[in-house]
PDB file of N, CA and C in Angstrom:
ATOM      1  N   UNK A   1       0.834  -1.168   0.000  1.00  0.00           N
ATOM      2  CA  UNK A   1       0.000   0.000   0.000  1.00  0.00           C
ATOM      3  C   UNK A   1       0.883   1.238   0.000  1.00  0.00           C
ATOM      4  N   UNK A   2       0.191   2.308  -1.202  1.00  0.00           N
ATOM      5  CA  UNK A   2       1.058   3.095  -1.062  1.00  0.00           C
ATOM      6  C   UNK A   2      -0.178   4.558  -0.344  1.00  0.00           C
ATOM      7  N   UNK A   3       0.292   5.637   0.262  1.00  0.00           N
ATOM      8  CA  UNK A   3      -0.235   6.767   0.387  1.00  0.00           C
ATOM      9  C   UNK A   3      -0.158   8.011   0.250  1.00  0.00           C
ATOM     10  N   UNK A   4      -0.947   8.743   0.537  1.00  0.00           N
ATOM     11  CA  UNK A   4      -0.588  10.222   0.524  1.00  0.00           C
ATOM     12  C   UNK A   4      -1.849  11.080   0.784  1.00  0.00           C
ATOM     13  N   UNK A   5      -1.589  11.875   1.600  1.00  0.00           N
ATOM     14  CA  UNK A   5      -2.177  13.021   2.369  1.00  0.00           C
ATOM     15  C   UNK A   5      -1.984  14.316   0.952  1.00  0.00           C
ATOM     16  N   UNK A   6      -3.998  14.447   1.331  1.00  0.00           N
ATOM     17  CA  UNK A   6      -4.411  15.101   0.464  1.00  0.00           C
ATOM     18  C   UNK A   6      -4.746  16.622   1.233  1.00  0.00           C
ATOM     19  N   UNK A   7      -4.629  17.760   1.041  1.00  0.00           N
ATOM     20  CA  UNK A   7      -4.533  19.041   1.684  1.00  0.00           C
ATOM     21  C   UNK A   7      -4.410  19.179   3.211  1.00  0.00           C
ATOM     22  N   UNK A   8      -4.840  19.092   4.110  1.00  0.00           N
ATOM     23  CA  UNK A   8      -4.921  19.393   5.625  1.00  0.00           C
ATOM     24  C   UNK A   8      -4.874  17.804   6.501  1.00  0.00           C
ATOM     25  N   UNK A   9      -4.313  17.238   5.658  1.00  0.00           N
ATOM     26  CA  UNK A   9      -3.878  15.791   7.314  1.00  0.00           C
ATOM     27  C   UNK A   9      -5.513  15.500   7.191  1.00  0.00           C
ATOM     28  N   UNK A  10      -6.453  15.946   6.472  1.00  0.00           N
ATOM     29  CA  UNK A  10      -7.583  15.106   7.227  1.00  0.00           C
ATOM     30  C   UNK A  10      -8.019  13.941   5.913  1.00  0.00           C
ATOM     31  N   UNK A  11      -7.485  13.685   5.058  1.00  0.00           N
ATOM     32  CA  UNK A  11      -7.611  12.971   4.020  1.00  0.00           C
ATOM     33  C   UNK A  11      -6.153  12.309   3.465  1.00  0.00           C
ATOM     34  N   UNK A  12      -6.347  10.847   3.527  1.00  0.00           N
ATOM     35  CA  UNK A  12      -5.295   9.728   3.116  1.00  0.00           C
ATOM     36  C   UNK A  12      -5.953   8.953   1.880  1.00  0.00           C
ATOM     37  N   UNK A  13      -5.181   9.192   0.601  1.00  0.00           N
ATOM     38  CA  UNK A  13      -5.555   8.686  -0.687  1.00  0.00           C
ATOM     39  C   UNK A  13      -4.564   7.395  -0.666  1.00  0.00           C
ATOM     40  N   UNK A  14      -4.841   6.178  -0.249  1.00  0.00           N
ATOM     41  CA  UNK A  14      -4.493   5.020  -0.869  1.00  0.00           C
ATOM     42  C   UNK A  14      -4.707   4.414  -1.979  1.00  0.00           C
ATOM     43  N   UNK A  15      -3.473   3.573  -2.088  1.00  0.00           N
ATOM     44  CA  UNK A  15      -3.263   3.038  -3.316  1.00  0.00           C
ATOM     45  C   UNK A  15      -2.738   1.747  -3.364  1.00  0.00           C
ATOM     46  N   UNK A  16      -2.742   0.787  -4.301  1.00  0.00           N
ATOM     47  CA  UNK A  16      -2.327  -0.558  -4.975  1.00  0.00           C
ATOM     48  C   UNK A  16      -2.995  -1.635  -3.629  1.00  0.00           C
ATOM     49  N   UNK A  17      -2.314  -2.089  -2.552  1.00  0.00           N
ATOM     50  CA  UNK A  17      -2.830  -3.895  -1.714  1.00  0.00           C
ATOM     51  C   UNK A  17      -2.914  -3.244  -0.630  1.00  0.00           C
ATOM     52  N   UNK A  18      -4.158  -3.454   0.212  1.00  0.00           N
ATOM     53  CA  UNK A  18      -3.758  -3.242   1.807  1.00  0.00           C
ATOM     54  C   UNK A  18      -4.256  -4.537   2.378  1.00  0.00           C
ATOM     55  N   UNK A  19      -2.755  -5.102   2.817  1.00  0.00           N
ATOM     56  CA  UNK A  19      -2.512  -6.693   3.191  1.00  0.00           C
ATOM     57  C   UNK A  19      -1.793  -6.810   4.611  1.00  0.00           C
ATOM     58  N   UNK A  20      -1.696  -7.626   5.297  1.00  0.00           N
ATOM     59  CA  UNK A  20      -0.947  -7.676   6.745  1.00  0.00           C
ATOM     60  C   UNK A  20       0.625  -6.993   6.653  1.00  0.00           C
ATOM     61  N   UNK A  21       1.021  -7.381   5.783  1.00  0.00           N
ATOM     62  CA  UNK A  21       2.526  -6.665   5.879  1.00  0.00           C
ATOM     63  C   UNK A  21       2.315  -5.149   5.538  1.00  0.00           C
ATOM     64  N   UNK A  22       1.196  -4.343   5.379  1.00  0.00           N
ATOM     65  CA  UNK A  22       1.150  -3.223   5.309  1.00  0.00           C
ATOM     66  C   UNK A  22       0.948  -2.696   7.001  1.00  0.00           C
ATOM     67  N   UNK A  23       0.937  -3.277   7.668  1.00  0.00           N
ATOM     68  CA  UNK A  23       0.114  -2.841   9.072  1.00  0.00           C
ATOM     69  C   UNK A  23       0.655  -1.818   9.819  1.00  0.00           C
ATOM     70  N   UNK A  24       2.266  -1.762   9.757  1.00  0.00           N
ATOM     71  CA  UNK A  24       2.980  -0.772  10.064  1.00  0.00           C
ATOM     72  C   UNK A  24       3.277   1.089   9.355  1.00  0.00           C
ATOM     73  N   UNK A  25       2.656   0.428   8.215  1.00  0.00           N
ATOM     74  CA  UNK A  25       2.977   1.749   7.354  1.00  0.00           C
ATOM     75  C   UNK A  25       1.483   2.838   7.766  1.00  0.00           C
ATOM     76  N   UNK A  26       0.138   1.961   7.807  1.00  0.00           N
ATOM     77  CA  UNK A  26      -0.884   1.745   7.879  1.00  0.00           C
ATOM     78  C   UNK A  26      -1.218   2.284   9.114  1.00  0.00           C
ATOM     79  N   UNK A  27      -0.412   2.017  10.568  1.00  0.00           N
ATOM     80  CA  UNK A  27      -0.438   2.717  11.649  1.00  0.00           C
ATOM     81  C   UNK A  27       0.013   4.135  11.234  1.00  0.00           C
ATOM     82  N   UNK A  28       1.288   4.293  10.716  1.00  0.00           N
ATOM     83  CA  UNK A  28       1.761   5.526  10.883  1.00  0.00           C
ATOM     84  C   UNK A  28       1.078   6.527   9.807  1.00  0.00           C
ATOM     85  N   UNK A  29       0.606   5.543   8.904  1.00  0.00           N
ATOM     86  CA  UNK A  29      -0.803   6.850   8.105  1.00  0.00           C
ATOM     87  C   UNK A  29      -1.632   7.064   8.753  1.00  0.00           C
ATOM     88  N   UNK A  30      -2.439   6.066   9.768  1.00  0.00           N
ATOM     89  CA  UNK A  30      -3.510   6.494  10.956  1.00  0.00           C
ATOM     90  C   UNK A  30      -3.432   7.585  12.084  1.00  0.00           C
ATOM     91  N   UNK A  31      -1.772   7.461  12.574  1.00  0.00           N
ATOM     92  CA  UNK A  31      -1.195   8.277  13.498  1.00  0.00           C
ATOM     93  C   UNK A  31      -1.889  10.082  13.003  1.00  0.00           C
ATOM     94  N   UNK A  32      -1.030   9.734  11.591  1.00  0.00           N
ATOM     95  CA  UNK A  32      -1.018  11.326  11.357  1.00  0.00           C
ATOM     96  C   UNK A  32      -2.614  11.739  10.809  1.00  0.00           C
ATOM     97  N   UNK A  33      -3.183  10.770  10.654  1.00  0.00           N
ATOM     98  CA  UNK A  33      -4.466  11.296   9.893  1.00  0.00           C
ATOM     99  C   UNK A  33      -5.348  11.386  11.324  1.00  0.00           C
ATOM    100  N   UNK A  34      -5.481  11.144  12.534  1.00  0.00           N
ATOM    101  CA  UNK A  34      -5.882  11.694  13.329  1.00  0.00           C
ATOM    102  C   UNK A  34      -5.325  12.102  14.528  1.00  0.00           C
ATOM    103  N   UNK A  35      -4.360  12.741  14.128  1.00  0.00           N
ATOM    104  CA  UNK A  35      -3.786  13.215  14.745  1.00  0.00           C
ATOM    105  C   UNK A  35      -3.658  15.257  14.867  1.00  0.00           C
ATOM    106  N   UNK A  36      -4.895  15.050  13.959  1.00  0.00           N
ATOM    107  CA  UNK A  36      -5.351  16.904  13.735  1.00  0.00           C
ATOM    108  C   UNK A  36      -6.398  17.166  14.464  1.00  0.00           C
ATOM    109  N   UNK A  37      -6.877  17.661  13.913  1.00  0.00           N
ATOM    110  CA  UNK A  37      -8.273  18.264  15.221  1.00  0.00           C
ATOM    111  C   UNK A  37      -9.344  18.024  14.097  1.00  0.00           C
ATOM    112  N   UNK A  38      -9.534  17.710  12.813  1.00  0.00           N
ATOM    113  CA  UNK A  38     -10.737  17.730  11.944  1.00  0.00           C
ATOM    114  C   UNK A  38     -11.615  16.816  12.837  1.00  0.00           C
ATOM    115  N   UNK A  39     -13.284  17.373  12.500  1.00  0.00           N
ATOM    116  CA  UNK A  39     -14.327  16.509  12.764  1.00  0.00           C
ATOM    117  C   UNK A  39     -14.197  15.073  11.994  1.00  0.00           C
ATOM    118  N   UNK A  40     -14.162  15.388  10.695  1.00  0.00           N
ATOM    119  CA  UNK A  40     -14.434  14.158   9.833  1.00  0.00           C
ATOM    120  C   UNK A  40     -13.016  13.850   9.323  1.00  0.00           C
ATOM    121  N   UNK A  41     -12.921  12.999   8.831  1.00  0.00           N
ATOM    122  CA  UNK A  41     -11.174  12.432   8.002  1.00  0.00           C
ATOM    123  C   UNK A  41     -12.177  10.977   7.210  1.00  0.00           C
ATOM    124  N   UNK A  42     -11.039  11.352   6.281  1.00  0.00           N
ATOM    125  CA  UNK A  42     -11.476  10.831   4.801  1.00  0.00           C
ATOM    126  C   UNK A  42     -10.411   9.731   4.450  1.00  0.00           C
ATOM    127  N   UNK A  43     -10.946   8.141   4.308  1.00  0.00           N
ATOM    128  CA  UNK A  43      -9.957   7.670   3.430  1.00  0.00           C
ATOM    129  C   UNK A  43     -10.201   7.308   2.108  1.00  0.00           C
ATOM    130  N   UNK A  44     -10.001   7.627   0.836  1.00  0.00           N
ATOM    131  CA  UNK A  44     -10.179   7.597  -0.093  1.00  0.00           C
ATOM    132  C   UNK A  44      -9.339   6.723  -0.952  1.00  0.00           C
ATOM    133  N   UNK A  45     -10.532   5.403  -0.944  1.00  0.00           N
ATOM    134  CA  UNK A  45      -9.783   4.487  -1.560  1.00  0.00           C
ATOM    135  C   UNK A  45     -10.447   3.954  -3.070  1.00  0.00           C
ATOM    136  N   UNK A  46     -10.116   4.984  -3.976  1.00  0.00           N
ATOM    137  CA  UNK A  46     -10.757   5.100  -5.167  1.00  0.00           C
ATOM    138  C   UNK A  46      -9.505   4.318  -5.542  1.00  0.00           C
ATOM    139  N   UNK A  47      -8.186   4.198  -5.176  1.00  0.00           N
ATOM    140  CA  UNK A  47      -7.216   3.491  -6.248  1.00  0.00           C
ATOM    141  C   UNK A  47      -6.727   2.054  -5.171  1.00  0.00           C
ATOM    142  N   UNK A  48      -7.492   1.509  -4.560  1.00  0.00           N
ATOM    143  CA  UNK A  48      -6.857   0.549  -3.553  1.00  0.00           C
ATOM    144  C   UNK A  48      -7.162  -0.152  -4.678  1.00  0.00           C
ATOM    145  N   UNK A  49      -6.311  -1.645  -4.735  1.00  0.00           N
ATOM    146  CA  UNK A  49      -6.745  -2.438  -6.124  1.00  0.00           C
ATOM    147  C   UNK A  49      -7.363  -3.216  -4.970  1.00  0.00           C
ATOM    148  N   UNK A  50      -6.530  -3.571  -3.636  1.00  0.00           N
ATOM    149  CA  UNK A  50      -7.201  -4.838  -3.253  1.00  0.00           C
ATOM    150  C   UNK A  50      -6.914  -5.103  -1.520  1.00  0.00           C
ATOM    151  N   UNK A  51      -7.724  -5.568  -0.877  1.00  0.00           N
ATOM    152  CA  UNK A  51      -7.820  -5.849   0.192  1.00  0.00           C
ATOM    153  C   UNK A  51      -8.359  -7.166   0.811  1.00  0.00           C
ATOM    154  N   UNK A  52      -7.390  -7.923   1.900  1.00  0.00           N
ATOM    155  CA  UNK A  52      -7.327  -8.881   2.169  1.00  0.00           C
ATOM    156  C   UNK A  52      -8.586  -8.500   4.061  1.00  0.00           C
ATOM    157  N   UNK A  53      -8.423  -9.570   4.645  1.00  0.00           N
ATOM    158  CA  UNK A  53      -8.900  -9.910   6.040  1.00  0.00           C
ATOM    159  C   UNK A  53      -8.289  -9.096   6.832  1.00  0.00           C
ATOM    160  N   UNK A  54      -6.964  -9.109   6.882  1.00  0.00           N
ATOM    161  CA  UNK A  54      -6.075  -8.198   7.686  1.00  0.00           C
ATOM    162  C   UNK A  54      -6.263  -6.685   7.112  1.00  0.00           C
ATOM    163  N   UNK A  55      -6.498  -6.300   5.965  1.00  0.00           N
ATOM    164  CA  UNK A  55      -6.616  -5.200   5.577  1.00  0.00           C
ATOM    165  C   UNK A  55      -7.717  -4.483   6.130  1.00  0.00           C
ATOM    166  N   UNK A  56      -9.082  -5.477   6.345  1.00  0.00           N
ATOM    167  CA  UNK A  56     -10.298  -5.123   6.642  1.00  0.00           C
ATOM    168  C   UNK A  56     -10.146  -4.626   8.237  1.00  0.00           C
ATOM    169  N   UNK A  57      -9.682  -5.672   8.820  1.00  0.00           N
ATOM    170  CA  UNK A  57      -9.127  -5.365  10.107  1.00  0.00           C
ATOM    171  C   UNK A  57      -8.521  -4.195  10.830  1.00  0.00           C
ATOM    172  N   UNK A  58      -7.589  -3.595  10.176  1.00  0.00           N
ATOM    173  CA  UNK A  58      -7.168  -2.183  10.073  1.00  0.00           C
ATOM    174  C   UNK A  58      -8.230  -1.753   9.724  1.00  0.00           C
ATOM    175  N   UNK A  59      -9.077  -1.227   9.458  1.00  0.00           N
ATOM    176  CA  UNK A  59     -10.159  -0.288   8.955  1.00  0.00           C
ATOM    177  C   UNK A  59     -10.964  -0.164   9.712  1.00  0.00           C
ATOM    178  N   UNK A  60     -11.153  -1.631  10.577  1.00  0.00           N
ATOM    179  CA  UNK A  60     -11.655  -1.764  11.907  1.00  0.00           C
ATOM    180  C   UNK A  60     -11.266  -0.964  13.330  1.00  0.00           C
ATOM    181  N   UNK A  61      -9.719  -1.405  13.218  1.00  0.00           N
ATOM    182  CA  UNK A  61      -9.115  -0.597  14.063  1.00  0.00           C
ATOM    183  C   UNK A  61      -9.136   1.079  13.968  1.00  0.00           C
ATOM    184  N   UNK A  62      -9.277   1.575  12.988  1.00  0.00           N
ATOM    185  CA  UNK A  62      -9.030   2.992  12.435  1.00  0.00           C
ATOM    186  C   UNK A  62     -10.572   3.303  13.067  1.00  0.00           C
ATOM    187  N   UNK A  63     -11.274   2.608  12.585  1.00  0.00           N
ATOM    188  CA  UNK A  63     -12.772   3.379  12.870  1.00  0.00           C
ATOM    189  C   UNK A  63     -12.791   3.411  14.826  1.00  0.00           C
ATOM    190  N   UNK A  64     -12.356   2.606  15.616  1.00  0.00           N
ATOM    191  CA  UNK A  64     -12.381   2.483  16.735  1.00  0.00           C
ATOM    192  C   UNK A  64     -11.240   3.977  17.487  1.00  0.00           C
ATOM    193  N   UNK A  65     -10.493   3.941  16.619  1.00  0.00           N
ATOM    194  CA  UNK A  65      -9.681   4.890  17.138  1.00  0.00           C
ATOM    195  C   UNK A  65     -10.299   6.208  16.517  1.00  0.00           C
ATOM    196  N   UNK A  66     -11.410   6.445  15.716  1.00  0.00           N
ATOM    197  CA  UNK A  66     -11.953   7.651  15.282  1.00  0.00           C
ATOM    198  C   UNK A  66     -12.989   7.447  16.222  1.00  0.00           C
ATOM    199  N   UNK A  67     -13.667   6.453  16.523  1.00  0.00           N
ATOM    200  CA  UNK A  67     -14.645   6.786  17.593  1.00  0.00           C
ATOM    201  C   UNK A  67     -14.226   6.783  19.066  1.00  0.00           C
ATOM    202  N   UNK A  68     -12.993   6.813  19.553  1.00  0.00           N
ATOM    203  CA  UNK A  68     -12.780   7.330  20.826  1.00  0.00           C
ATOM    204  C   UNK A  68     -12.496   8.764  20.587  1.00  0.00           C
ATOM    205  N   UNK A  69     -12.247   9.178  19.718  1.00  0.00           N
ATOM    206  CA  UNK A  69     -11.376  10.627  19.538  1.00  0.00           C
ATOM    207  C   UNK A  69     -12.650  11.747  18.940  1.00  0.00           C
ATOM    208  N   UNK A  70     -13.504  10.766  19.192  1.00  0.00           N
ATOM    209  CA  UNK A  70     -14.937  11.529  18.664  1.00  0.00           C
ATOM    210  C   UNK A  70     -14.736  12.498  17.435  1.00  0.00           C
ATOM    211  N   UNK A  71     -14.618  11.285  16.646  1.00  0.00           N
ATOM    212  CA  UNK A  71     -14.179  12.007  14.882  1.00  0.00           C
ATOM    213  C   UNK A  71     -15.368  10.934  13.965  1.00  0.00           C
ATOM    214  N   UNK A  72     -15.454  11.422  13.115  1.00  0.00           N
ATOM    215  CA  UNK A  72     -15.892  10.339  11.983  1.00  0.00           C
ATOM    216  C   UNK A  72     -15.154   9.906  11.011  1.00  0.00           C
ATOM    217  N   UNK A  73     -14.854   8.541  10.633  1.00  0.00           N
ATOM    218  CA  UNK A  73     -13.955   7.988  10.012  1.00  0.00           C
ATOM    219  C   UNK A  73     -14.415   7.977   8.420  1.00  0.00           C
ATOM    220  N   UNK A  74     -14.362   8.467   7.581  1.00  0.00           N
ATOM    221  CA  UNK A  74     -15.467   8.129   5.810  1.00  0.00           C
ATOM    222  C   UNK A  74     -14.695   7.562   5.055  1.00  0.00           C
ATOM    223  N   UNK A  75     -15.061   6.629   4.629  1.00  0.00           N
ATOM    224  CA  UNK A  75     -14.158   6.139   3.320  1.00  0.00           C
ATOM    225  C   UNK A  75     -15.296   6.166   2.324  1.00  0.00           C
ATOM    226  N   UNK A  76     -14.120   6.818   0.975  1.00  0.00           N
ATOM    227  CA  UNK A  76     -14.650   7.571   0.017  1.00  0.00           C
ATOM    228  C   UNK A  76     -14.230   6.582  -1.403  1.00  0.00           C
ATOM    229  N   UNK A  77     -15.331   6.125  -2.049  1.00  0.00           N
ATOM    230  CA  UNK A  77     -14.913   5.441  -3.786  1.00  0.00           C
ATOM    231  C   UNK A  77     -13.973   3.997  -3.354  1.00  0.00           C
ATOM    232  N   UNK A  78     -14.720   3.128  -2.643  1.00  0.00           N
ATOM    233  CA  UNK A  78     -14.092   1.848  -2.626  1.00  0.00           C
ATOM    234  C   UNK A  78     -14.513   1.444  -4.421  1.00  0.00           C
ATOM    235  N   UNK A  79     -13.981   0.582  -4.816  1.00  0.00           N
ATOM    236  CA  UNK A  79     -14.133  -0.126  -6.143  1.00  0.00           C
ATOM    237  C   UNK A  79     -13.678  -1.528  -6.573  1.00  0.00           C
ATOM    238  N   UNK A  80     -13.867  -1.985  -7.606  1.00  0.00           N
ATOM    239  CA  UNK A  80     -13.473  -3.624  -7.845  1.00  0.00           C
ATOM    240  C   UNK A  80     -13.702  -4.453  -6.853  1.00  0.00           C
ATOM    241  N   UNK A  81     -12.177  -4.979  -6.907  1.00  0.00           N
ATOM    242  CA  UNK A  81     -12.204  -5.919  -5.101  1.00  0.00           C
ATOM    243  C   UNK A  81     -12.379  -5.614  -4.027  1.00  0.00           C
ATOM    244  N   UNK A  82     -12.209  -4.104  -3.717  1.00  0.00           N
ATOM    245  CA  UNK A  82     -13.211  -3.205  -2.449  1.00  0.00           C
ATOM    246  C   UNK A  82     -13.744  -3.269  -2.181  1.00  0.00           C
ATOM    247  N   UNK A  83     -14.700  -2.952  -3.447  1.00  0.00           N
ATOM    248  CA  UNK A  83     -16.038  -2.622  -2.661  1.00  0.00           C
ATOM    249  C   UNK A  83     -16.919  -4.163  -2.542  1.00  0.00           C
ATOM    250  N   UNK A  84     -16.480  -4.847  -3.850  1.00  0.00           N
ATOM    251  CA  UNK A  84     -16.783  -6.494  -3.418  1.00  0.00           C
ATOM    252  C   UNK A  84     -16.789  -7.137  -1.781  1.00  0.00           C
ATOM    253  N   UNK A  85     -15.909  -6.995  -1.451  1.00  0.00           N
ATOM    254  CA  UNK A  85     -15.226  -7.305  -0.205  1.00  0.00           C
ATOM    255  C   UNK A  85     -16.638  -6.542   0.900  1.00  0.00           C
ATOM    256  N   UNK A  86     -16.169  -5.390   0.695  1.00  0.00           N
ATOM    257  CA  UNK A  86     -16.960  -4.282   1.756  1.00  0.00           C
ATOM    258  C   UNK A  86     -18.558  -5.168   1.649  1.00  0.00           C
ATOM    259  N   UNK A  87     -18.893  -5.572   0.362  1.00  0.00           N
ATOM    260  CA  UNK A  87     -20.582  -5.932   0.208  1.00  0.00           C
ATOM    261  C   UNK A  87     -20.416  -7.000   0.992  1.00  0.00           C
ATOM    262  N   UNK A  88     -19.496  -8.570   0.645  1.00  0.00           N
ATOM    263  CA  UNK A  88     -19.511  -9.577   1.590  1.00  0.00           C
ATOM    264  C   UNK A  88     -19.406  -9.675   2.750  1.00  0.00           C
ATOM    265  N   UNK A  89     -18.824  -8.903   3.526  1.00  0.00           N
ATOM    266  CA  UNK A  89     -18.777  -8.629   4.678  1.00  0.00           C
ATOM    267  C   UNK A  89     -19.619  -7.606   5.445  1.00  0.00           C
ATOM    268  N   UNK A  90     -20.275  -6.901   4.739  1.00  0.00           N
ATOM    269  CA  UNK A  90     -20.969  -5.820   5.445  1.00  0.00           C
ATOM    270  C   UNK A  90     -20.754  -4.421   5.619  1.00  0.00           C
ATOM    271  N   UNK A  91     -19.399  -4.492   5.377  1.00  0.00           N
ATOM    272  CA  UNK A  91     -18.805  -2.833   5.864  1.00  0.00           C
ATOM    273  C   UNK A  91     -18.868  -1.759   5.546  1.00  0.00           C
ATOM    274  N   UNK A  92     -19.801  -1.847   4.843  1.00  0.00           N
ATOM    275  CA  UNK A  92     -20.798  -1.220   3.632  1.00  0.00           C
ATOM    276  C   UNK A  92     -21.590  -0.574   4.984  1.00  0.00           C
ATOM    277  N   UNK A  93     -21.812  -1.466   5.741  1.00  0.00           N
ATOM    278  CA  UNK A  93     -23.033  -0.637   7.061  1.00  0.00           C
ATOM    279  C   UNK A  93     -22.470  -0.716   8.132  1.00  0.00           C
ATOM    280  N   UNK A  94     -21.139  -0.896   8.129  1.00  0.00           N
ATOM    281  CA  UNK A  94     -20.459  -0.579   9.522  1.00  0.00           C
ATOM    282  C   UNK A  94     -19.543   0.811   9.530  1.00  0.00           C
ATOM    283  N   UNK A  95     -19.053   1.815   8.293  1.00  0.00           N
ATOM    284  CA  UNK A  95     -18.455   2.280   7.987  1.00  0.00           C
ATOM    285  C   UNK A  95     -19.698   3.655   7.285  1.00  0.00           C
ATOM    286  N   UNK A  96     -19.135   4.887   7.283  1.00  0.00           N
ATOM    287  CA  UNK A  96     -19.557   5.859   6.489  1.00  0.00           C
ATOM    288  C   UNK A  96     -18.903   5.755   5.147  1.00  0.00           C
ATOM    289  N   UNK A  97     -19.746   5.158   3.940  1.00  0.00           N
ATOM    290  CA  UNK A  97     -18.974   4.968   2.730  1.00  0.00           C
ATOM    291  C   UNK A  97     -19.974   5.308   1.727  1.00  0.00           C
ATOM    292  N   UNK A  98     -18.624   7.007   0.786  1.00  0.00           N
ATOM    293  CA  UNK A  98     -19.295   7.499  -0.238  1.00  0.00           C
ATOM    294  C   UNK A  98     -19.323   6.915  -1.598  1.00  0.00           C
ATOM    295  N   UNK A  99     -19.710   7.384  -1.861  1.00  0.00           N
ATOM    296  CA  UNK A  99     -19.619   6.317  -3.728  1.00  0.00           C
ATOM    297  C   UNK A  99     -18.858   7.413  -4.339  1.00  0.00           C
TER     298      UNK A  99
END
């Protein structure tokens, strides 16, 4: 997985696998993405190609750490194997997710 912070720290545009060996990089994009004062933060995964169990997992974790910090977590343009994934599992209604 690759990333990058889109204007003000409150938006992380991922890109290509988010898989278990991403988990570390994945913290330290979480660190800084709430680590501002915004209400809402955005992950925008219009270019993720693909996400595994462990990937989902992190997303899990991220939303838990936006709801202690009383933020809202949105992920924005899941697609392909994303949003596939997101439908089989649900996370479609566990998550704020824009089209």
């Amino acid at each position: 997985m690759q990333f990058e912070f889109v204007g003000n720290d409150a938006c992380v545009r991922m890109t290509g696998d988010l898989t278990f060996t991403d988990h570390v990089a994945f913290k330290t994009m979480t660190d800084r993405l709430f680590g501002g004062t915004d209400q809402f933060v955005t992950m925008d995964l219009a270019k993720l190609e693909f996400i595994d169990s462990a990937g989902l997992g992190m997303l899990l974790l991220a939303r838990d750490v936006a709801d202690k910090a009383g933020r809202k977590l949105v992920l924005r343009s899941p697609g392909g194997q994303v949003k596939r994934m997101f439908g089989l599992t649900k996370f479609d209604t566990l998550f704020a997710v824009e089209e």
